[in-house]
Protein backbone atom coordinates (compact mmCIF):
# COMPACT_ATOMS: atom_id res chain seq x y z
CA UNK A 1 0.43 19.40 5.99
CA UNK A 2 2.19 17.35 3.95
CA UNK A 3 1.28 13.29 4.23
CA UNK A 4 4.19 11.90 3.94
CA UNK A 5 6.39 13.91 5.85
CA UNK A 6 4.20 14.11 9.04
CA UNK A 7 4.56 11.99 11.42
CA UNK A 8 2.82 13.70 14.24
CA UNK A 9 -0.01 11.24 12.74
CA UNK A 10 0.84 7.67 12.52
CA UNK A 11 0.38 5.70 8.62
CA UNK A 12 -0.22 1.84 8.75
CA UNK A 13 3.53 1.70 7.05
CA UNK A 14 5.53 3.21 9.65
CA UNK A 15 3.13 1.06 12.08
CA UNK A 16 4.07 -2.32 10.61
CA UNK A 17 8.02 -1.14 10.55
CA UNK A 18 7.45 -0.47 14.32
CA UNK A 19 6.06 -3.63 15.39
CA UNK A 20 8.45 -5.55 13.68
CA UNK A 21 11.32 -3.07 15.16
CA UNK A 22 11.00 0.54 17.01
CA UNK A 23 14.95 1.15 15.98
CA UNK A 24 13.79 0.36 12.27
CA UNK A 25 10.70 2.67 12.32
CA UNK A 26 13.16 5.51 13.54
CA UNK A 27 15.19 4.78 11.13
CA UNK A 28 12.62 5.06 8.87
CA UNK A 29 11.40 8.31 10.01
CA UNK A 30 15.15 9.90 9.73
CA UNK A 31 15.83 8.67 6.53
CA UNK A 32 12.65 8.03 4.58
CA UNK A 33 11.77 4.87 2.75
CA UNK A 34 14.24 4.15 -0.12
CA UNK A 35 13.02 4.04 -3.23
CA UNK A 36 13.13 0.92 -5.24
CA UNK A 37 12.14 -0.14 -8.47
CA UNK A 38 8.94 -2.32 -6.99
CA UNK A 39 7.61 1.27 -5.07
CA UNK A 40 8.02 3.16 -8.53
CA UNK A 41 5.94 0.21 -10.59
CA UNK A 42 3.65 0.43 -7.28
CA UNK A 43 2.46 3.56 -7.59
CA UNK A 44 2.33 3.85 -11.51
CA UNK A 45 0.00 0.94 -11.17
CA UNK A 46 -2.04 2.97 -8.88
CA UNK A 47 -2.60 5.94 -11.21
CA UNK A 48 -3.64 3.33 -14.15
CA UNK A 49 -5.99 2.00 -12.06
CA UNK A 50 -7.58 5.08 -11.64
CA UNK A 51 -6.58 5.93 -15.23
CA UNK A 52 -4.65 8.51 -14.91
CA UNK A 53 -0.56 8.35 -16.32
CA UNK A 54 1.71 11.32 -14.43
CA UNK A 55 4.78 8.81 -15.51
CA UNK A 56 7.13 8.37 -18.43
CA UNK A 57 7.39 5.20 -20.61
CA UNK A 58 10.75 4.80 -22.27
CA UNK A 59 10.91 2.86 -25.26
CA UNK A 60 13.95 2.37 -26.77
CA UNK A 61 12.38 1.38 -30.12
CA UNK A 62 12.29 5.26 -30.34
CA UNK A 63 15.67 5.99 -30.29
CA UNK A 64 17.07 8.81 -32.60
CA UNK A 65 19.44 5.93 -34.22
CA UNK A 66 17.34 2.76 -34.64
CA UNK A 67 19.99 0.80 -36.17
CA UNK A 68 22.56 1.38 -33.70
CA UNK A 69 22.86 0.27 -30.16
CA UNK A 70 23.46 2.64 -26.79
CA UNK A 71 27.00 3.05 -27.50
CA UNK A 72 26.56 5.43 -30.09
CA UNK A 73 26.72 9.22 -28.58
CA UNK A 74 23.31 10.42 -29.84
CA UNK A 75 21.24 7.21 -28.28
CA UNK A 76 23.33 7.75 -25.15
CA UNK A 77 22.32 11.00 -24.64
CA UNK A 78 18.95 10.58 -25.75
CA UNK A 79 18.82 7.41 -23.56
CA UNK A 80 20.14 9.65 -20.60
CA UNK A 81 17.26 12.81 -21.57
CA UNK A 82 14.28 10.68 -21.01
CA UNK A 83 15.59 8.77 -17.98
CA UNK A 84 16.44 11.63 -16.09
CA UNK A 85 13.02 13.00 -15.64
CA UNK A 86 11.18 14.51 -12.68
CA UNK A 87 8.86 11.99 -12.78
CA UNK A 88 8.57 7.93 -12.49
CA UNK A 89 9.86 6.19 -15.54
CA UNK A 90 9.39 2.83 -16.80
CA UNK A 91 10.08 0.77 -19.70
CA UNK A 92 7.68 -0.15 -22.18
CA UNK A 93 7.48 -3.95 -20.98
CA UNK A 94 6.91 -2.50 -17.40
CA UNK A 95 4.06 -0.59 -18.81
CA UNK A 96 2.68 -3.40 -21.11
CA UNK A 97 2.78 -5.64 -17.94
CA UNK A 98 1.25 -3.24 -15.64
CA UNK A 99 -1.78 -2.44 -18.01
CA UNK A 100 -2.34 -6.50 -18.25
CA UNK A 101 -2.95 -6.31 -13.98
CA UNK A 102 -5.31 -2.74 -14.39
CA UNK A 103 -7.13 -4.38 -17.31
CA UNK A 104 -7.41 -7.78 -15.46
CA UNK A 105 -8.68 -5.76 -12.71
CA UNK A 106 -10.77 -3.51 -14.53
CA UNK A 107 -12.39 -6.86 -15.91
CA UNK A 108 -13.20 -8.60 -12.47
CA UNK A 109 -16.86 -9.23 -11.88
CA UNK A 110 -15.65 -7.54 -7.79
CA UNK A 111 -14.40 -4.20 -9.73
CA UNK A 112 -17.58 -3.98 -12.12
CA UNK A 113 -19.89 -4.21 -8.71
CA UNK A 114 -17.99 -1.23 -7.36
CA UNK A 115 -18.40 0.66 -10.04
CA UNK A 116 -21.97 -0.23 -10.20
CA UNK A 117 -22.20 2.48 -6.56
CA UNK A 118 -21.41 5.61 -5.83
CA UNK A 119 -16.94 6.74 -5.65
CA UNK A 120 -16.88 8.49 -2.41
CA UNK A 121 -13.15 9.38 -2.86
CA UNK A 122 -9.97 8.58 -4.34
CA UNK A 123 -6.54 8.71 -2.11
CA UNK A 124 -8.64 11.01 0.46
CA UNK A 125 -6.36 11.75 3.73
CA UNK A 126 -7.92 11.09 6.99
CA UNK A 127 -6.48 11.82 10.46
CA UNK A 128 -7.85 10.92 13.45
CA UNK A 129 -6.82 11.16 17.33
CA UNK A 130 -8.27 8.37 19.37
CA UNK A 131 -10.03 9.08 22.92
CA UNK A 132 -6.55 7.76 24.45
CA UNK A 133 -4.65 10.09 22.43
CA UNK A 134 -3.51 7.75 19.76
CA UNK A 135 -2.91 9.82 16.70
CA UNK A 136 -3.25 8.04 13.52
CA UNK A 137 -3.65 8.04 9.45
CA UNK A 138 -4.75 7.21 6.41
CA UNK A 139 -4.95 7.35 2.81
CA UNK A 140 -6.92 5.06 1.45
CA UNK A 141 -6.70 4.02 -2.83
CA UNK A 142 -10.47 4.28 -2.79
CA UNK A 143 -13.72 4.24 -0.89
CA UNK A 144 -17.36 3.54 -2.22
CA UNK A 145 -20.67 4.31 -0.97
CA UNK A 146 -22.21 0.93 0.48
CA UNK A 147 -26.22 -0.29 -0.73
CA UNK A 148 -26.72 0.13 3.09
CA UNK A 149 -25.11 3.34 4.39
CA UNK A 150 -22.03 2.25 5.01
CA UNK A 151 -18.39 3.02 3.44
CA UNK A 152 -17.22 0.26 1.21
CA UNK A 153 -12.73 0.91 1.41
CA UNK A 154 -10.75 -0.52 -1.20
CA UNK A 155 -6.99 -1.25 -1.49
CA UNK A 156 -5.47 -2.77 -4.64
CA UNK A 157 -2.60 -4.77 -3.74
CA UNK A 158 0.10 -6.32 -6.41
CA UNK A 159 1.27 -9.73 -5.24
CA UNK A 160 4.11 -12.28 -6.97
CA UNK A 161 2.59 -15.02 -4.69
CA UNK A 162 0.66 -17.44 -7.03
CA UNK A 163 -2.87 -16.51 -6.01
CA UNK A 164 -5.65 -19.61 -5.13
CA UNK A 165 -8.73 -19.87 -3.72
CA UNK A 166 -7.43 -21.13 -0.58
CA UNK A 167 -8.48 -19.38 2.56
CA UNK A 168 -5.16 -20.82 4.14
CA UNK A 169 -2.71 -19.49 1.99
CA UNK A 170 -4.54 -16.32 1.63
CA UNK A 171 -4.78 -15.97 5.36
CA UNK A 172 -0.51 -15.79 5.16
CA UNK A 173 -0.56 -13.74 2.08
CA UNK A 174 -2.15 -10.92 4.32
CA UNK A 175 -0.49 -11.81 7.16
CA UNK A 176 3.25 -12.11 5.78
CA UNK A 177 2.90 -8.53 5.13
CA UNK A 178 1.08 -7.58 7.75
CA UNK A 179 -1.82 -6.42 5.69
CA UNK A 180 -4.18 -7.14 8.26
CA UNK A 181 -2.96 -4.43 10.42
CA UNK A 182 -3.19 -1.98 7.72
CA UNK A 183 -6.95 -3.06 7.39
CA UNK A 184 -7.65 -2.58 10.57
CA UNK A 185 -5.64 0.86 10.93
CA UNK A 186 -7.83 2.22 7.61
CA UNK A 187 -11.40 0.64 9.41
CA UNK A 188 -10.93 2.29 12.84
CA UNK A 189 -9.52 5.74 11.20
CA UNK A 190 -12.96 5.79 9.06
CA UNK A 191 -14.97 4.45 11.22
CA UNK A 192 -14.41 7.00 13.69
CA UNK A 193 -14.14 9.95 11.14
CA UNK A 194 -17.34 9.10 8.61
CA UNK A 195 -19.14 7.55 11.53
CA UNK A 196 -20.04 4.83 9.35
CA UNK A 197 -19.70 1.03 9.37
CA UNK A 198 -16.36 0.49 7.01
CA UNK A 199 -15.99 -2.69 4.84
CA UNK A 200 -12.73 -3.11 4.00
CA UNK A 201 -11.45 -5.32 1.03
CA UNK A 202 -8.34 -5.80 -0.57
CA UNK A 203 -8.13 -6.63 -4.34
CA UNK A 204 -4.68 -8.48 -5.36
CA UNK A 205 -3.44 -8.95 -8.86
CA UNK A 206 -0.43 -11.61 -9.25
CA UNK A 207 2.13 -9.48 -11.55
CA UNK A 208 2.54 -12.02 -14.25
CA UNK A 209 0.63 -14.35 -16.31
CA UNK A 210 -2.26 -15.08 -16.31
CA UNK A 211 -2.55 -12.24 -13.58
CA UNK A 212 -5.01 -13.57 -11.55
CA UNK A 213 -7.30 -11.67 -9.03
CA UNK A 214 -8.47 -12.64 -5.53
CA UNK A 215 -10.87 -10.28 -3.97
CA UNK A 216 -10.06 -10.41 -0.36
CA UNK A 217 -12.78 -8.85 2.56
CA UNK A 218 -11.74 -8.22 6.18
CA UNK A 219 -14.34 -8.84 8.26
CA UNK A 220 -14.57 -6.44 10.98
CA UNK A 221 -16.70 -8.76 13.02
CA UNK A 222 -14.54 -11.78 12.69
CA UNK A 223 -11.60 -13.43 14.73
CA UNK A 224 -9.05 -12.82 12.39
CA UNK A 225 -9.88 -8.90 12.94
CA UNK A 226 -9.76 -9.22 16.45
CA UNK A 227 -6.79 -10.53 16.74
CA UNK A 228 -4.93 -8.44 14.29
CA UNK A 229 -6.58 -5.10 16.58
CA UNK A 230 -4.99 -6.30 19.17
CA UNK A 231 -1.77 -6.17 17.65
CA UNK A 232 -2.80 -2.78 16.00
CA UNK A 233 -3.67 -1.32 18.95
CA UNK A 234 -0.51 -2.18 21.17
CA UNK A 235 1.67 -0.89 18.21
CA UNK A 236 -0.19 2.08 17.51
CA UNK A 237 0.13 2.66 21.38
CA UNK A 238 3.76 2.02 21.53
CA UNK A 239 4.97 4.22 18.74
CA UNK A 240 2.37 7.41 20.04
CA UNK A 241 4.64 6.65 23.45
CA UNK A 242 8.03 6.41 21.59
CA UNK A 243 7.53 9.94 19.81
CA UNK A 244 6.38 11.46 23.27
CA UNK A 245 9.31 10.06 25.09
CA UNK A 246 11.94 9.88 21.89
CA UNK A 247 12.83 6.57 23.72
CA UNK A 248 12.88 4.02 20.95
CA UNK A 249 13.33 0.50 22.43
CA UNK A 250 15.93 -1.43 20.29
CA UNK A 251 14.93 -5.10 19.31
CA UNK A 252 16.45 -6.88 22.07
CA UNK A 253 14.27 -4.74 24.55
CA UNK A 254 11.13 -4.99 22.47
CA UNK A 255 11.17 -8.87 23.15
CA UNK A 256 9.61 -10.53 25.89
CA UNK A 257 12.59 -11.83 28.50
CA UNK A 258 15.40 -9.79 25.64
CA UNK A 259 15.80 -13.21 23.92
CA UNK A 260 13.83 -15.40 21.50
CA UNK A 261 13.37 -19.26 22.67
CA UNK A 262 13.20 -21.82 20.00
């Protein structure tokens, strides 16, 4: 089964896509998530932070004609060799800037506690049908073994938002991306599959200087949690519905009275 491709299981991703828009997630489903430059420095920073490099770094500083530009035929097609690869490539300054975040990281006084307790898994798949029939899935970047039985889950999040120790602005860093329905989506997955109580955190990075980091916990007994299950749960209803039915409502029906009031 491959993850990506199946969506007989529902991901947090395709979730947020369809409560923003059922025509979008459909969309999304037909023609796959377009790759960008921002998903390709994504997931290279995800394989540093578990040190591990299945990437290419081009430098041009290595070019078979140091003292002449692109234009000349053999840096052009040397140039063209090592971008066309079957594999993520980045530049050098990608890479330096990336390894500033994983070392940053590396050195918070949050990632030296985790690795303090036991790795219970690394990108693990999970899928899960709910007693309502709700299928669902996830993939978490890592889970820990908890002091007190329980599953510590761990997602490391890149963010050009200016970090601060504000609970406010944090609060709509999650939210703007809908991040809290992806915490919730990973907590009720494991939590139903290990049988064990799930602490969910994210860890964000800012990508530039001085690359900050903000551990961030979702409490799963809190009313921010609530509130975002709410929302999880209606969506993660909806969209099981929509692939039973193939009737995927377009925005104007998805509203409340077809219109937005201002």
């Amino acid at each position: 089964m491959n993850y990506y491709e199946n969506h007989e299981f529902i991901s947090a991703s395709l979730l947020k896509v369809f409560i923003d828009s059922p025509q979008k997630a459909h969309h999304y489903i037909n023609e796959g998530q377009k790759q960008s430059e921002a998903l390709t420095l994504g997931r290279c920073f995800h394989e540093m932070m578990e040190k591990k490099q299945s990437f290419q770094i081009f430098d041009e500083s290595q070019r078979p004609e140091p003292l002449k530009t692109f234009a000349s035929k053999a840096n052009k097609e040397w140039k063209a060799s090592q971008l066309n690869q079957d594999c993520d490539v980045i530049t050098l300054a990608q890479y330096t800037e990336l390894k500033n975040m994983v070392d940053k990281v590396h050195g918070s006084e949050f990632y030296k506690g985790l690795t303090g307790t036991k790795l219970e898994g690394i990108e693990k798949e999970f899928y899960y049908t709910f007693p309502n029939g709700n299928k669902a899935k996830c993939k978490p970047d890592a889970l820990y073994n908890g002091k007190d039985g329980s599953i510590i889950c761990v997602d490391w999040k890149t963010t050009a938002d200016k970090l601060t120790g504000s609970t406010r602005k944090t609060n709509y860093l999650v939210s703007k991306f809908k991040y809290d329905i992806q915490a919730v989506h990973y907590s009720e997955i494991l939590k139903n599959v290990l049988e064990k109580d799930i602490h969910f955190f994210f860890v964000f990075v800012e990508k530039s200087a001085p690359y900050d980091v903000l551990p961030v916990y979702i409490n799963p007994n809190g009313e921010y949690y609530n509130f975002a299950f709410e929302t999880w749960n209606d969506g993660l209803t909806d969209i099981n519905e929509s692939f039973k039915t193939n009737n995927w409502k377009t925005l104007e029906q998805s509203i409340e009275n077809k219109y937005i009031s201002l």
